[in-house]
Protein backbone atom coordinates (compact mmCIF):
# COMPACT_ATOMS: atom_id res chain seq x y z
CA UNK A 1 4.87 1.47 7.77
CA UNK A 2 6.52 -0.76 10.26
CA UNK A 3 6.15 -2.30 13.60
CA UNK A 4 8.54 -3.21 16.00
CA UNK A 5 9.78 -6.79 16.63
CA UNK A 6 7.24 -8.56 18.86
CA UNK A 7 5.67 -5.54 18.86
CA UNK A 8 8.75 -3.80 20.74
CA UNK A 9 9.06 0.17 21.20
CA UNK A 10 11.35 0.99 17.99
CA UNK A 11 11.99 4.22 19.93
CA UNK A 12 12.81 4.84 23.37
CA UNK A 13 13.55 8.27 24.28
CA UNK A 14 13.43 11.73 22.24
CA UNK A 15 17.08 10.58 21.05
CA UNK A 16 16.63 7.58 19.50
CA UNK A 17 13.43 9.69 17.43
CA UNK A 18 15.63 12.27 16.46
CA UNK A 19 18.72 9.47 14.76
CA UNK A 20 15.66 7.85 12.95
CA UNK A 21 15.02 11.69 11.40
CA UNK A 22 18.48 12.41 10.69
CA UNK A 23 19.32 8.79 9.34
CA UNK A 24 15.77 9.41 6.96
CA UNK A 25 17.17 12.69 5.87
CA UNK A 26 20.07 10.45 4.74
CA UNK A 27 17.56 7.76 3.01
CA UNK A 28 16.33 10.89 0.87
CA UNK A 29 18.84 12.28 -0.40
CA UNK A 30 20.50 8.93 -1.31
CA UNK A 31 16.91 7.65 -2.72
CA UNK A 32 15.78 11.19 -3.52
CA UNK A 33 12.56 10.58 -2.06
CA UNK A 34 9.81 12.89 -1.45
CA UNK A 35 8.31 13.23 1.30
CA UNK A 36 4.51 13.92 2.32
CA UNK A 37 4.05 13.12 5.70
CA UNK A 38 5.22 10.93 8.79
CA UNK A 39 4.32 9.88 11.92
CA UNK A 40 6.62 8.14 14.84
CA UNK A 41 4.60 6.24 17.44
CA UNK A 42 6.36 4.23 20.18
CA UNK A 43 6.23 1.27 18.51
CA UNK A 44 5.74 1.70 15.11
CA UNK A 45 5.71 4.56 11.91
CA UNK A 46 4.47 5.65 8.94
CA UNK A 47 5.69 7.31 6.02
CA UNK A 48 4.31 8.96 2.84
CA UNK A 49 6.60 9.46 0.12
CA UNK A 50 7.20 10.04 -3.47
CA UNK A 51 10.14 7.93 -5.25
CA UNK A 52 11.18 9.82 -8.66
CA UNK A 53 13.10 6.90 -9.10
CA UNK A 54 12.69 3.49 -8.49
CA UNK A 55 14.47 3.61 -4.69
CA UNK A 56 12.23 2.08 -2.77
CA UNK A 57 13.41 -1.52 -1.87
CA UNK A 58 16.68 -0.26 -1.81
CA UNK A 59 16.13 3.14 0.15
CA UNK A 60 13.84 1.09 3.02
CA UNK A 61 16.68 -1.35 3.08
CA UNK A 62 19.47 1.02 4.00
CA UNK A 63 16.80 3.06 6.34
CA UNK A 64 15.97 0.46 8.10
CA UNK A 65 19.35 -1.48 8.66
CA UNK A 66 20.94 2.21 9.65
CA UNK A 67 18.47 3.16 11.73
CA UNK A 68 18.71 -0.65 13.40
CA UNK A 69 22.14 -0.65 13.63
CA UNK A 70 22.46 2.89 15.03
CA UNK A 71 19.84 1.70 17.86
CA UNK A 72 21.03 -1.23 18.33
CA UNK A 73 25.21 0.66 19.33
CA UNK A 74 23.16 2.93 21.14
CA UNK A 75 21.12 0.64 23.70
CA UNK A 76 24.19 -2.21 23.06
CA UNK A 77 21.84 -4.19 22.32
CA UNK A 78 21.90 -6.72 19.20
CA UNK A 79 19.29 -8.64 16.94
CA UNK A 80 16.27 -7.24 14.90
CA UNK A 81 13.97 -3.73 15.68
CA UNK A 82 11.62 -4.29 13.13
CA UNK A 83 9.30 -7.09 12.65
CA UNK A 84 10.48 -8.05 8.95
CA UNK A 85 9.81 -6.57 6.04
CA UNK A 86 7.65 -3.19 5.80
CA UNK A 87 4.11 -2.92 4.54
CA UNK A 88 3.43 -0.56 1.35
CA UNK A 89 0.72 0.73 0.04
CA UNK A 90 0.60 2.07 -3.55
CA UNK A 91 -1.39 5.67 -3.57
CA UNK A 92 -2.85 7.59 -6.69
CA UNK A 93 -1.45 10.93 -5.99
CA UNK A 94 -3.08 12.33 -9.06
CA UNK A 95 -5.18 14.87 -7.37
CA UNK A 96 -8.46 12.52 -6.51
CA UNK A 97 -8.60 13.07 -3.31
CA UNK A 98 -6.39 9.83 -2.26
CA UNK A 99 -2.76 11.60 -1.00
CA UNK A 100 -4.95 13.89 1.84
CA UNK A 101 -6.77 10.38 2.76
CA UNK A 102 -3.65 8.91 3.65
CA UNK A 103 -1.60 11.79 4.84
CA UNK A 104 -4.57 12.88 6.92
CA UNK A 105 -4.32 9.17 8.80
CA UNK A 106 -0.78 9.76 9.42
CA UNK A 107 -0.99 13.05 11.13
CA UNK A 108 -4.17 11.48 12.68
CA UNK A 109 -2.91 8.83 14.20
CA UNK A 110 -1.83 10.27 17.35
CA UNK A 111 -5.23 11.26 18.38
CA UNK A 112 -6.84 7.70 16.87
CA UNK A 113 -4.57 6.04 19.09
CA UNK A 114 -5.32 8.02 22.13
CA UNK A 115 -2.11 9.45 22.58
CA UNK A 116 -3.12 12.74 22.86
CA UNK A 117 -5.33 14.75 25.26
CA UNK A 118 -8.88 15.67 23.33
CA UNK A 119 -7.82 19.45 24.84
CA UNK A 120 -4.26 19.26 23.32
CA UNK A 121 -3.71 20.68 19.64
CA UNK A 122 -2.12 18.23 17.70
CA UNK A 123 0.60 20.36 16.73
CA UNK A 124 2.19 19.78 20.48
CA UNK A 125 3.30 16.64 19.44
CA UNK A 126 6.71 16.94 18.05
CA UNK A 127 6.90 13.52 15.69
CA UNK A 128 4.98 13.96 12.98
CA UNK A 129 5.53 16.27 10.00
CA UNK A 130 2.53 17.97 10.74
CA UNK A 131 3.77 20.71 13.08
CA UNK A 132 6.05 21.05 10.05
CA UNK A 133 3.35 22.30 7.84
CA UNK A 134 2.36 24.63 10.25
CA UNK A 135 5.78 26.56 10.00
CA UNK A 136 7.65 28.56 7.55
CA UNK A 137 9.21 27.08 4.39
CA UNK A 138 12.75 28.23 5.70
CA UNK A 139 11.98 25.62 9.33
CA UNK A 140 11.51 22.56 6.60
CA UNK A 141 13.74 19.90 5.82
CA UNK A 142 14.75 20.44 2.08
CA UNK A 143 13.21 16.63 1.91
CA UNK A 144 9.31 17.41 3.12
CA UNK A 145 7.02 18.42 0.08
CA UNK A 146 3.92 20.46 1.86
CA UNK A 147 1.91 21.64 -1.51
CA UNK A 148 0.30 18.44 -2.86
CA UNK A 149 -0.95 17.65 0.36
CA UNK A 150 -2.42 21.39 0.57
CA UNK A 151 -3.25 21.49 -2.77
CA UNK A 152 -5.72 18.51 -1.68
CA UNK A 153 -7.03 20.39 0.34
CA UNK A 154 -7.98 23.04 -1.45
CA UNK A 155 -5.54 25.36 0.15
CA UNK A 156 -3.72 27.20 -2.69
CA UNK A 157 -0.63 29.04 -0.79
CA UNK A 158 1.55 28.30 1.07
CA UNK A 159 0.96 31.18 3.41
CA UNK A 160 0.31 31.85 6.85
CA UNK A 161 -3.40 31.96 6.26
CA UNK A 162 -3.05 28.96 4.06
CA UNK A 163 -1.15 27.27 7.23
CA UNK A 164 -4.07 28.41 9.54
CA UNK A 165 -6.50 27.06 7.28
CA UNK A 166 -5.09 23.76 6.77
CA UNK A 167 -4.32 23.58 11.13
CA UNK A 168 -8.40 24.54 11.48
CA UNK A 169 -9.20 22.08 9.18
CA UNK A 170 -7.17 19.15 10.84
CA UNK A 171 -8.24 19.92 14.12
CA UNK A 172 -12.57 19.46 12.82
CA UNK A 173 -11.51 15.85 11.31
CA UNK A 174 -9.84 14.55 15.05
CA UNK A 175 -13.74 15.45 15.28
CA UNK A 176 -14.93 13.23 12.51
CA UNK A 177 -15.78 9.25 12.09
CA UNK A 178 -13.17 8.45 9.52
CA UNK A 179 -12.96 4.85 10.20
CA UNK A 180 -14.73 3.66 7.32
CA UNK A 181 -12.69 6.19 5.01
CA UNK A 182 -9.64 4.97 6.77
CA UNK A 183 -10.17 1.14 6.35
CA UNK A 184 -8.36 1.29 3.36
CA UNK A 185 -5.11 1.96 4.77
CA UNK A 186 -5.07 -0.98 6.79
CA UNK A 187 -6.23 -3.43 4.49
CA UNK A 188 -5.42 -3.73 0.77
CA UNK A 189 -2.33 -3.36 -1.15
CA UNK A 190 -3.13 0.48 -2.80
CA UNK A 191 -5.13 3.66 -2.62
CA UNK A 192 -7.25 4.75 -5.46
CA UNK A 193 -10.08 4.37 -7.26
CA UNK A 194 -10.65 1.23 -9.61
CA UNK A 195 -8.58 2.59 -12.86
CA UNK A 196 -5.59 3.02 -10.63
CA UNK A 197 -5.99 -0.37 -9.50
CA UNK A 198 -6.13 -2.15 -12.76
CA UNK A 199 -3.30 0.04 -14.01
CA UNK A 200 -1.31 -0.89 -11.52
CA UNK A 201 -2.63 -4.77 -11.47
CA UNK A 202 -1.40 -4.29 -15.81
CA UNK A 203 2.20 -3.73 -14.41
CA UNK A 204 2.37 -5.85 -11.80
CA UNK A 205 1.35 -8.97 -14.23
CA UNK A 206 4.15 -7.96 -16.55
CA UNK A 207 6.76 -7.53 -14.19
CA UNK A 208 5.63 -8.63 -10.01
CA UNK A 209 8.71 -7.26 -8.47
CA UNK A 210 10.00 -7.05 -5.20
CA UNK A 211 8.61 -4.09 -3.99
CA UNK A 212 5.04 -5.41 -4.61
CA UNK A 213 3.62 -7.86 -1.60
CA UNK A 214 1.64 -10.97 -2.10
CA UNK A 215 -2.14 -9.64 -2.41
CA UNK A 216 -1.01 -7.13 -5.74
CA UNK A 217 0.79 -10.11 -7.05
CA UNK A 218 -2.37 -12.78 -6.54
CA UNK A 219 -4.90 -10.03 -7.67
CA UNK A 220 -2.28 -9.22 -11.36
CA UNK A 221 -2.14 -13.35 -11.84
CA UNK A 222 -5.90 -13.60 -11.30
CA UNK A 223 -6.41 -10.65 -13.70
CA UNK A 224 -4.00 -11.89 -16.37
CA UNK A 225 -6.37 -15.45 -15.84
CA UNK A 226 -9.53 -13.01 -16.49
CA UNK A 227 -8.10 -11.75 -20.26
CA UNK A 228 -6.90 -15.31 -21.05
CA UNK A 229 -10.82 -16.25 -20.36
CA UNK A 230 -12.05 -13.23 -22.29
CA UNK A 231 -9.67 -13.34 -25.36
CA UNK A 232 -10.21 -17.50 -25.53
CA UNK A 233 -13.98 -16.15 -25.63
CA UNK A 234 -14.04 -13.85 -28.28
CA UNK A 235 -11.72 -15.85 -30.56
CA UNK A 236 -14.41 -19.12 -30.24
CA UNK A 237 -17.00 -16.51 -31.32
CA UNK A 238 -18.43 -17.47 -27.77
CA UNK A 239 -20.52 -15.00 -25.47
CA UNK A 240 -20.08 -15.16 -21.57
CA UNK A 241 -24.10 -16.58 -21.08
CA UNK A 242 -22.58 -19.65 -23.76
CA UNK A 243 -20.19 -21.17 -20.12
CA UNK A 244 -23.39 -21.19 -18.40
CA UNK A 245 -26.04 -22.69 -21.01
CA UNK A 246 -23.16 -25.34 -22.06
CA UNK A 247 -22.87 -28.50 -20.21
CA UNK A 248 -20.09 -28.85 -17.62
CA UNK A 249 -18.34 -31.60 -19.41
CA UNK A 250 -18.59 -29.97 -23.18
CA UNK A 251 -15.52 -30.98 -24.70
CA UNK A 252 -14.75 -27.46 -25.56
CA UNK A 253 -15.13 -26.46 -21.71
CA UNK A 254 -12.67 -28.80 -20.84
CA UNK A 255 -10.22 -28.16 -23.62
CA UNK A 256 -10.54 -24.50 -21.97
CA UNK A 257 -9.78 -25.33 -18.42
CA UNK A 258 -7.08 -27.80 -19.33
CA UNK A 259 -5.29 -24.81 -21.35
CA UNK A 260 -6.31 -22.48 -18.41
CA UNK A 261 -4.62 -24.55 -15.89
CA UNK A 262 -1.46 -25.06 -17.92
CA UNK A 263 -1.01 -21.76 -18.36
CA UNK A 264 -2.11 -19.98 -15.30
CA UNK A 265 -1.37 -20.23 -11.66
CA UNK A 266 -5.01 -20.39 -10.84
CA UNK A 267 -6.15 -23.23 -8.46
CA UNK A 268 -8.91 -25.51 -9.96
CA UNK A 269 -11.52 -24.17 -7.76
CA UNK A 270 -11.44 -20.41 -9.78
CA UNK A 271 -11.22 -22.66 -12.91
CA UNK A 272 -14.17 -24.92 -12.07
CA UNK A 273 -16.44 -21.41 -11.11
CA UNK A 274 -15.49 -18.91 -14.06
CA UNK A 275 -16.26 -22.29 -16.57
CA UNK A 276 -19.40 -22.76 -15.05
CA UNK A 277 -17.78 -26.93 -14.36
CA UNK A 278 -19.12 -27.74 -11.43
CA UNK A 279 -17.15 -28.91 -8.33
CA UNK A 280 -13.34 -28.63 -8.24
CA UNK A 281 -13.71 -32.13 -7.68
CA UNK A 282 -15.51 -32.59 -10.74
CA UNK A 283 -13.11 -30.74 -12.56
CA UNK A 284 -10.47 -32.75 -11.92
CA UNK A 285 -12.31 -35.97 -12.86
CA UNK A 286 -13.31 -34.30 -16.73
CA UNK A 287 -9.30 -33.53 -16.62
CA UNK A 288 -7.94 -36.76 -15.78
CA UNK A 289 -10.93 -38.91 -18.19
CA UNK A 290 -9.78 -36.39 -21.05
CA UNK A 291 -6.06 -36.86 -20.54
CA UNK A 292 -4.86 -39.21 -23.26
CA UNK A 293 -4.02 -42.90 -22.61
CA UNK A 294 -0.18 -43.67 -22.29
């Protein structure tokens, strides 16, 4: 998702939502993305997408700078739409439950927001892919993927009663209290349960790239600090109560955290804690007495 800049409206009119549709139908079939669901609010939208290949850096970048540069001729206006870089969260689409959580916020978010008359069927608002799913196959853009998100929900054609099912079920959840479900979305870095997480936290540790934002990176370094611990551990012949019973300042302990800290990112603090060494403060006193004399 993105915002506008300073919170801006990133669209308009009708027109200026319409050439950020036809310049995404561009994004996808240069990126070849896949896409699940979206959402266009005044200020802001959301997106839920697949990439086959690794596109996306590269795919927001060109959507993005079109669509701002497009906007920009239009209004003859200059300088940036969007608020910096976008916010993306990783989601386990393996059938758990996790796509129709987010995809259900997106085509929610309308009636969250209060954008929409309680009376009003959701599927009178135009900008969202959700009236989308409601139609025929043929009315689809070749880029919009409607049977994960309906096989989610337990909905096993794509069919006219399969569509009316999937509209009736919508329409009881503008009826629900999903905030604590949809908490997620707004904080974090992914979606999915804690396997996911690690697995991703495994790849991000090997290789933090650019399409992964600050939290996944300081949650893979932490992790990668975690199995240093754990191997040192087990190769010492050492169980996890032994950094407890042992003094703070056993020579071993310190021989740990000095390795730990020249080998980690980790700030003395998480050092001091998962060593069971006291203080940071007192941490950095056993360092510095240990360190050898010149």
């Amino acid at each position: 998702m993105n915002r506008g800049d300073r919170r801006d409206a990133i669209f308009k009119d009708d027109q200026d939502r319409d050439c950020f549709l036809r310049t995404l139908d561009e994004a996808c079939q240069k990126a070849q993305w896949q896409v699940y669901a979206y959402c266009l609010m005044p200020n802001h939208f959301h997106l839920v997408f697949e990439t086959p290949r690794p596109t996306l850096v590269a795919g927001m970048k060109w959507l993005l700078g079109t669509y701002t540069s497009r906007f920009n001729r239009r209004h003859r206006q200059f300088g940036h739409v969007f608020s910096g870089r976008y916010k993306a969260l990783v989601v386990d689409g393996s059938g758990g439950g996790y796509l129709k959580t987010v995809c259900d916020y997106v085509h929610l978010n309308l009636s969250r927001a209060g954008k929409i008359d309680p009376s009003q069927a959701l599927e009178t608002f135009r900008w969202s892919s959700y009236p989308l799913y409601l139609a025929p196959p043929r009315e689809r853009p070749s880029w919009l993927r409607v049977e994960p998100l309906l096989g989610e929900w337990r909905i096993p054609k794509d069919s006219a009663a399969g569509r009316r099912a999937f509209a009736e079920g919508l329409e009881r959840r503008r009826a629900e209290d999903t905030r604590e479900e949809f908490r997620r979305m707004e904080r974090g870095w992914c979606v999915g349960d804690k396997a996911f997480q690690l697995e991703l936290l495994e790849q991000v540790s090997e290789a933090p790239g650019a399409s992964h934002y600050g939290e996944a990176v300081h949650e893979a370094v932490e992790a990668r600090a975690e199995r240093w611990v754990k191997d040192k551990l087990k190769a010492m012949g050492w169980k996890e109560k032994e950094l407890a019973a042992r003094r703070k300042g056993d020579p071993d302990k310190i021989r740990l955290a000095a390795e730990l800290r020249a080998q980690t990112t980790m700030p003395l603090a998480w050092i001091a804690q998962r060593l069971a060494m006291g203080s940071r403060g007192y941490l950095t006193w056993l360092l510095h007495r240990a360190r050898p004399a010149p």
